[in-house]
Protein backbone atom coordinates (compact mmCIF):
# COMPACT_ATOMS: atom_id res chain seq x y z
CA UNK A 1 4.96 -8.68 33.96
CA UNK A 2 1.07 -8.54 33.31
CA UNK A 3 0.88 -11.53 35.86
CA UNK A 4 2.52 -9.45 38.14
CA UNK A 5 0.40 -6.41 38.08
CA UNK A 6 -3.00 -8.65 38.08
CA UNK A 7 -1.57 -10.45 41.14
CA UNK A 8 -0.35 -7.34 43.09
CA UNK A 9 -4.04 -5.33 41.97
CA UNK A 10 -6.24 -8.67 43.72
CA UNK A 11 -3.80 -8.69 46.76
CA UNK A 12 -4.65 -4.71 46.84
CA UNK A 13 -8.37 -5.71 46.25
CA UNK A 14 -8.54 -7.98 48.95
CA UNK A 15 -6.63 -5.86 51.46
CA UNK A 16 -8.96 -2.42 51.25
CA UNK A 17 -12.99 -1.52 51.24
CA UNK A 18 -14.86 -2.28 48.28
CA UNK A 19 -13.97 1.08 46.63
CA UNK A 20 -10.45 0.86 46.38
CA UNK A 21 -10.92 -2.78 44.34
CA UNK A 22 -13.28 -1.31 41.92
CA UNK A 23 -10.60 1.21 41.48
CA UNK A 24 -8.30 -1.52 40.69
CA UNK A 25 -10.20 -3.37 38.51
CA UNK A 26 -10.70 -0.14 36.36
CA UNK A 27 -7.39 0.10 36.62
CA UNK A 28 -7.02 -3.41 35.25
CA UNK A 29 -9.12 -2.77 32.82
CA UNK A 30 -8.12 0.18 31.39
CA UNK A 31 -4.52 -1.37 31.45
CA UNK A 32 -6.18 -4.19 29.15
CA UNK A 33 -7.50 -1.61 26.81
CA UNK A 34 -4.10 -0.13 25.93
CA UNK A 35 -2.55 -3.19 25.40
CA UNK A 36 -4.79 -3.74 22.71
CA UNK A 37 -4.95 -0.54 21.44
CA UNK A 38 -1.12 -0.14 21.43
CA UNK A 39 -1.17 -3.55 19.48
CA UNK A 40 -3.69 -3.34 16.99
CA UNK A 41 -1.86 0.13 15.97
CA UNK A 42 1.81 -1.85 16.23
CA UNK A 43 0.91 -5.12 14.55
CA UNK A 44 -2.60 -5.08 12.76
CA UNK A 45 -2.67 -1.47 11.37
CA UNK A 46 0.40 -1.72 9.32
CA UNK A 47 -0.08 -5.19 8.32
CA UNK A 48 -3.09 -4.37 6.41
CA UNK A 49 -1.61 -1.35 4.84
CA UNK A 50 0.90 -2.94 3.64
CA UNK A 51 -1.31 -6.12 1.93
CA UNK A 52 -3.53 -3.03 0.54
CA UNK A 53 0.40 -1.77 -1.23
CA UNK A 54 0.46 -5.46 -1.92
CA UNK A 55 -2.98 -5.87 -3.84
CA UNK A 56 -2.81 -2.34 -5.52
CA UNK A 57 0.24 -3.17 -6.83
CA UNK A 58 -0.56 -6.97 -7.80
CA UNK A 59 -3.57 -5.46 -10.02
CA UNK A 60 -1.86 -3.23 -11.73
CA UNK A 61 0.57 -5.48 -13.05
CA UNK A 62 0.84 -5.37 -17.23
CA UNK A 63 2.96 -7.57 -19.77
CA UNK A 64 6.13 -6.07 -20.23
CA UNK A 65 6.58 -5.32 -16.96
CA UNK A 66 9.98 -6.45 -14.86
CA UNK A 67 9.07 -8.16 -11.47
CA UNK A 68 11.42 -9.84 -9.10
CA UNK A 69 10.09 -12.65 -7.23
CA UNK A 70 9.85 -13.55 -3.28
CA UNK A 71 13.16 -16.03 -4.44
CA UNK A 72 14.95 -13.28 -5.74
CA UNK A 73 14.74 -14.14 -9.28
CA UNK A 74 14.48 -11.16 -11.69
CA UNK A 75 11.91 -11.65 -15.04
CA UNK A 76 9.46 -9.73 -17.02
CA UNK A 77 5.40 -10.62 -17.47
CA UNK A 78 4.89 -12.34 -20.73
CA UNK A 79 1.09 -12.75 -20.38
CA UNK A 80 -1.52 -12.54 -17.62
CA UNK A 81 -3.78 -15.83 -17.84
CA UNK A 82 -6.18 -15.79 -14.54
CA UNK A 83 -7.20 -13.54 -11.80
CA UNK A 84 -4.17 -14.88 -10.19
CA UNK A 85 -1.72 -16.52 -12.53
CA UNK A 86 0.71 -14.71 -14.73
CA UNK A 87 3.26 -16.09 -17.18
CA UNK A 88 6.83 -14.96 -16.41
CA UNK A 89 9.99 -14.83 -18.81
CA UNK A 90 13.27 -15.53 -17.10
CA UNK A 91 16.76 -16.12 -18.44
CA UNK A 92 19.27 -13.50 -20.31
CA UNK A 93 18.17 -15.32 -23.53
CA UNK A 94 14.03 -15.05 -22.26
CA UNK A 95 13.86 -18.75 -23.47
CA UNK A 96 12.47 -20.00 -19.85
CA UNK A 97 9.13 -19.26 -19.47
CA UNK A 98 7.30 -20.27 -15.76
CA UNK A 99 3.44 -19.58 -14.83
CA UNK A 100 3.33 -18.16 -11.12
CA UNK A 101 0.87 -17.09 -8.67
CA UNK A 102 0.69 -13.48 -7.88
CA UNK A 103 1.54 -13.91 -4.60
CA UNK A 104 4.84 -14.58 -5.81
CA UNK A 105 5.60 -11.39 -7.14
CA UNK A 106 7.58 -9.04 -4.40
CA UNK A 107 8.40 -6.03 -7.05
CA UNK A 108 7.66 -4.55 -10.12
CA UNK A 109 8.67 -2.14 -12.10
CA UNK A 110 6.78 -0.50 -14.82
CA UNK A 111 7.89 -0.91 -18.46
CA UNK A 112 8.25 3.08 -19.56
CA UNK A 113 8.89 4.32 -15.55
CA UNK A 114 13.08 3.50 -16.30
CA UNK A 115 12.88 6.09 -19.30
CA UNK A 116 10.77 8.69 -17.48
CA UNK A 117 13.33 8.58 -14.77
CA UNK A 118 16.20 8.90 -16.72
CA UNK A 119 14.40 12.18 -18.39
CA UNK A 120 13.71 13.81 -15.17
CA UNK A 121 17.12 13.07 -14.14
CA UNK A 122 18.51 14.83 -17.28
CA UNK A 123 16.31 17.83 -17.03
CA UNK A 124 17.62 18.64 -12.92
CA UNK A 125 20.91 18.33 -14.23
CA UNK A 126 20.69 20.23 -16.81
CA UNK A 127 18.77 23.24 -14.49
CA UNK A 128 21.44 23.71 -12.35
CA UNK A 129 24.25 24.63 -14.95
CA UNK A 130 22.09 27.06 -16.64
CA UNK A 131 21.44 28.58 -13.29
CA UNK A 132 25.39 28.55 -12.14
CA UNK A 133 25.33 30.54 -16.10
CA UNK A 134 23.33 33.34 -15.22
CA UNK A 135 24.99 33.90 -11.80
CA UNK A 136 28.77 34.26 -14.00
CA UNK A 137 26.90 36.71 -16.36
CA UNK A 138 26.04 39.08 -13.43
């Protein structure tokens, strides 16, 4: 396709004045400009916003969180050793115990976040009967 248009804009060139193949080179140009622009906001933008998600979320990383790794395997952080190596309990008896990179680690979740959840869950639930309450009593 872009071989096409660069072929058909020097046959244009060559055909017509000097004006009319500056405009197509501009043309050109500016066709070359979006392409870019249209790719660094479809490929390169989002990549790096999501290895910033990645980073945040690697340093915040505790023992006692649970992580699942990029092979699927679900554990929790025994121990942080390095910059970049963690110790991570596996098994339903937590007897297996593998260091990994940091880079291996596609999810965590926080140790208290389940309970906090839970609680907020309980409190809409409980909102809306004592609403549906005070609606009977009128």
């Amino acid at each position: 396709m872009f071989y096409d248009v660069l072929l058909t804009a020097a046959a244009t060139a060559d055909a017509t004045s000097g004006k009319t193949s500056g405009m197509s080179v501009l043309t050109i140009v500016l066709y070359l400009v979006f392409l870019f622009g249209l790719m660094y906001f479809m490929i390169i933008r989002p990549q790096k916003k999501q290895q910033k998600q990645m980073d945040d979320l690697h340093n915040t990383m505790e023992p006692g969180d649970k992580i699942m790794t990029t092979g699927g395997f679900y554990g929790e952080i025994v121990s942080i050793l390095e910059d970049e190596t963690i110790i991570v309990e596996f098994g339903n008896n937590r007897n297996c115990r593998i260091p990994m990179h940091k880079n291996a680690i596609a999810e965590v979740e926080k140790a208290g976040a389940a309970i906090v959840k839970e609680e907020a869950e309980v409190e809409e639930v409980e909102e809306p009967k004592k609403a549906s309450k005070k609606k009977k009593e009128k």
